[in-house]
C-alpha atoms as a PDB file:
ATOM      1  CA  UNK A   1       0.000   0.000   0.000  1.00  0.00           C
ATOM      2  CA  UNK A   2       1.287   3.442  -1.470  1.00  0.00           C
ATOM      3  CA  UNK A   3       2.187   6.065   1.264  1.00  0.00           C
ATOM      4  CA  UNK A   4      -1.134   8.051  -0.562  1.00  0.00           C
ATOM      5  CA  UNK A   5      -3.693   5.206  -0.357  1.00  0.00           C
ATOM      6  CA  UNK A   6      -2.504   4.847   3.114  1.00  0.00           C
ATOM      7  CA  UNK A   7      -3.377   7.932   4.149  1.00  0.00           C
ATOM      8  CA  UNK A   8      -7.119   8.118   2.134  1.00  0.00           C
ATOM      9  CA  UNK A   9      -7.355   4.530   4.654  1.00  0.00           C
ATOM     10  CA  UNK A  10      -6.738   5.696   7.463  1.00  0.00           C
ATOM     11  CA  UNK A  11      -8.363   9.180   6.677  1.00  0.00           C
ATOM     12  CA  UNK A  12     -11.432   7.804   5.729  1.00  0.00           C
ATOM     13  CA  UNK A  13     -11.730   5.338   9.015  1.00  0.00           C
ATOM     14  CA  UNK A  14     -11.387   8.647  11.012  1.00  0.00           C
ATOM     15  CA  UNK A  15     -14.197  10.617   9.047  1.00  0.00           C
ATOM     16  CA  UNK A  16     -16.232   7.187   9.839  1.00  0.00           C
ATOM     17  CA  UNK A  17     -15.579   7.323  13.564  1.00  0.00           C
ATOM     18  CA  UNK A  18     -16.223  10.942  13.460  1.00  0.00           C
ATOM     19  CA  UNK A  19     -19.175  10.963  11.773  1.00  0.00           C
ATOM     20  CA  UNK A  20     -20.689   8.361  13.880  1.00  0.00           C
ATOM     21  CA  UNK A  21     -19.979  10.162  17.177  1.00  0.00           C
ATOM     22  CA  UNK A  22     -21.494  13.088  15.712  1.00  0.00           C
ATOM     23  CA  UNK A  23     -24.804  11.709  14.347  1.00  0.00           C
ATOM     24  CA  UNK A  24     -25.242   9.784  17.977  1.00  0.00           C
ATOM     25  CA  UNK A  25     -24.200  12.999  19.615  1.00  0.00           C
ATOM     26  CA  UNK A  26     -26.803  15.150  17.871  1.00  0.00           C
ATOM     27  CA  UNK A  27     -29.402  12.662  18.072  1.00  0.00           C
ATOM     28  CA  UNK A  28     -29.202  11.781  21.965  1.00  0.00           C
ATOM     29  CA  UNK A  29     -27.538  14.637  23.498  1.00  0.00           C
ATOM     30  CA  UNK A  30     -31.156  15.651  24.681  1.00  0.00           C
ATOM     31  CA  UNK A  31     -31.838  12.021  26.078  1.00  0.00           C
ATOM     32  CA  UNK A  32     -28.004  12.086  27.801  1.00  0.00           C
ATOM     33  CA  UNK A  33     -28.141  15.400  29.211  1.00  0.00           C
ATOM     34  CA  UNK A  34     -31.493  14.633  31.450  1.00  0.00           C
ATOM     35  CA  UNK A  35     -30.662  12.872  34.838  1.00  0.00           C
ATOM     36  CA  UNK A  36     -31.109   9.623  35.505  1.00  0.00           C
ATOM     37  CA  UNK A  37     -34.422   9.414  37.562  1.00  0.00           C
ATOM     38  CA  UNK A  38     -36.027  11.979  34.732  1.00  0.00           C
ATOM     39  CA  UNK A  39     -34.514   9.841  31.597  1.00  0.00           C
ATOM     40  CA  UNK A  40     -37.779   7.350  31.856  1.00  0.00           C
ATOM     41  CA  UNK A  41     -40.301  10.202  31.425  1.00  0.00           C
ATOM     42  CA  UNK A  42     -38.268  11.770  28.010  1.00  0.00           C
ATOM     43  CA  UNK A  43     -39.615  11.277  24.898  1.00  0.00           C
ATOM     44  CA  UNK A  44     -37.013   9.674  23.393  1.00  0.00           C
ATOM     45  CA  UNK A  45     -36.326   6.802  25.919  1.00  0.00           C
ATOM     46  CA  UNK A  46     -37.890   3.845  24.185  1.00  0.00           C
ATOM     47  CA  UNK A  47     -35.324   4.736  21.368  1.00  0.00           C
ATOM     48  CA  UNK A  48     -32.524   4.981  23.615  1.00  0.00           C
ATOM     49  CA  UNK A  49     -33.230   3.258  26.622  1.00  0.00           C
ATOM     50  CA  UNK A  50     -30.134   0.238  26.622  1.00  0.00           C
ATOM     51  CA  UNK A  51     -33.219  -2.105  24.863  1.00  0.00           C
ATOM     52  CA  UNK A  52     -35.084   0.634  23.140  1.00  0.00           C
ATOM     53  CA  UNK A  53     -35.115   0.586  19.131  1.00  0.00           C
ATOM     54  CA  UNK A  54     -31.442   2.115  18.953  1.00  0.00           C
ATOM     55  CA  UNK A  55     -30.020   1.044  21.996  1.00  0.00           C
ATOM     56  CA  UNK A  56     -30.237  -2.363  21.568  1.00  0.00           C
ATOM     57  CA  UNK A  57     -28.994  -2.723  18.237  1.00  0.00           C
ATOM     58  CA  UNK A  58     -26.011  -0.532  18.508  1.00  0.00           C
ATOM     59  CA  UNK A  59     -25.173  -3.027  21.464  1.00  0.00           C
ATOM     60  CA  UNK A  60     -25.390  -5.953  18.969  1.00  0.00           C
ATOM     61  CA  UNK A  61     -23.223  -4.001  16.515  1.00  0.00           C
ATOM     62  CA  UNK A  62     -20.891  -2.949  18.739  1.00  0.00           C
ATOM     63  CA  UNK A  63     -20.244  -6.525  20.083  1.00  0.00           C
ATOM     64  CA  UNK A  64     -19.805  -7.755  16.371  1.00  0.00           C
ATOM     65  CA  UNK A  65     -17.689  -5.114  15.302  1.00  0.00           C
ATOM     66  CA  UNK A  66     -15.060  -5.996  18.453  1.00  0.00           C
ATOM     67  CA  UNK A  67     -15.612  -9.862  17.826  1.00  0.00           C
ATOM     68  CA  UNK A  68     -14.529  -9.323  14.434  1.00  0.00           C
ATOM     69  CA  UNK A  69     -11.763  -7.069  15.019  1.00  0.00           C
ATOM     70  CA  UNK A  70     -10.434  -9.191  17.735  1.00  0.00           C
ATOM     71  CA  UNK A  71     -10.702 -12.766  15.754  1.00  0.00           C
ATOM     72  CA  UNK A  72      -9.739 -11.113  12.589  1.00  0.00           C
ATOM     73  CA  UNK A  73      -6.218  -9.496  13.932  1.00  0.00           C
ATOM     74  CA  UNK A  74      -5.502 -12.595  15.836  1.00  0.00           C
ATOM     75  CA  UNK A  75      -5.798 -14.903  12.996  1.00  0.00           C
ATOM     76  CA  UNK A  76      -3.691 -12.668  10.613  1.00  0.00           C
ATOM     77  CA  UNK A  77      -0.915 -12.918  13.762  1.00  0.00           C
ATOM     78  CA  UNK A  78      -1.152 -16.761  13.668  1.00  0.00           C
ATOM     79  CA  UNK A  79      -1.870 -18.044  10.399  1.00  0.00           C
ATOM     80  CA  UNK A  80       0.874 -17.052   7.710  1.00  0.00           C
ATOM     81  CA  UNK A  81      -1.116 -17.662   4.358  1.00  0.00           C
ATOM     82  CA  UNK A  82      -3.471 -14.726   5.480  1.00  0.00           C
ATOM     83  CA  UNK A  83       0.301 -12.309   4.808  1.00  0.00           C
ATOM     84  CA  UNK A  84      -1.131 -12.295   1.363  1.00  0.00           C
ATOM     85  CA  UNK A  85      -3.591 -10.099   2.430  1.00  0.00           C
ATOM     86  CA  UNK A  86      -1.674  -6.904   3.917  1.00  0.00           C
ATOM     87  CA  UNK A  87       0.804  -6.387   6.557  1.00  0.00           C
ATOM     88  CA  UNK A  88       0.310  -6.793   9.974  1.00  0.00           C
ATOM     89  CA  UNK A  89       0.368  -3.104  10.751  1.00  0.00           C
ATOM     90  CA  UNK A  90      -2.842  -2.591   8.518  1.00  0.00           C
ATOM     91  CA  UNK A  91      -4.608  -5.302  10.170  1.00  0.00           C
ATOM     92  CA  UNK A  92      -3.962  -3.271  13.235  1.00  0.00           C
ATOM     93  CA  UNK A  93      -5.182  -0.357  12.287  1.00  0.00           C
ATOM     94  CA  UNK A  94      -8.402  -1.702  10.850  1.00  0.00           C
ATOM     95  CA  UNK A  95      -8.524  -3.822  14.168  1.00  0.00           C
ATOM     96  CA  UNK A  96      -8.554  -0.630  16.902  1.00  0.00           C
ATOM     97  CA  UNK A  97     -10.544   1.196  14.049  1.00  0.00           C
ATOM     98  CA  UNK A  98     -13.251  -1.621  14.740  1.00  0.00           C
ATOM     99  CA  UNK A  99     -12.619  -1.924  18.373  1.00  0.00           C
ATOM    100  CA  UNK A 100     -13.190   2.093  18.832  1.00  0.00           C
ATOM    101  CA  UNK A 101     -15.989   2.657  16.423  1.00  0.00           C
END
């Protein structure tokens, strides 16, 4: 990988974190920003309650998304005919990239 399409990888994993925290940001900083004991009586809290319609799903993605990371990084470390596929300091990258998003 060229020192250009390197950084176009790694820039565009950091405008996909970034845009991420700022969509759930904007959308739940009203929910997030109430305390606790009023959180139940919002509006939004069967979206975002930790089993509401987004919480529960980002939970499932989030799980997957480390799962993969985590296998996929330690079977490029112990099985050699993966090499073919990129050094190990890309599969690094794309593993915290997966691990943090």
């Amino acid at each position: 990988m060229s020192q250009l399409v390197h950084r176009i990888y790694i820039t565009t994993l950091v405008c996909i974190v970034a845009i991420t925290a700022i969509f759930l940001a904007y959308q739940g900083t009203s929910y997030y920003s109430t305390s606790i004991e009023e959180r139940f009586y919002h509006p939004a809290h069967d979206y975002f309650k930790p089993s509401g319609l987004l919480g529960h799903p980002l939970g499932i993605v989030g799980t997957l998304l480390i799962l993969i990371g985590v296998a996929s990084y330690i079977a490029r470390k112990r099985y050699s005919f993966l090499a073919r596929f990129g050094r190990l300091k890309y599969w690094l990258e794309f593993h915290i990239f997966l691990c943090s998003l």
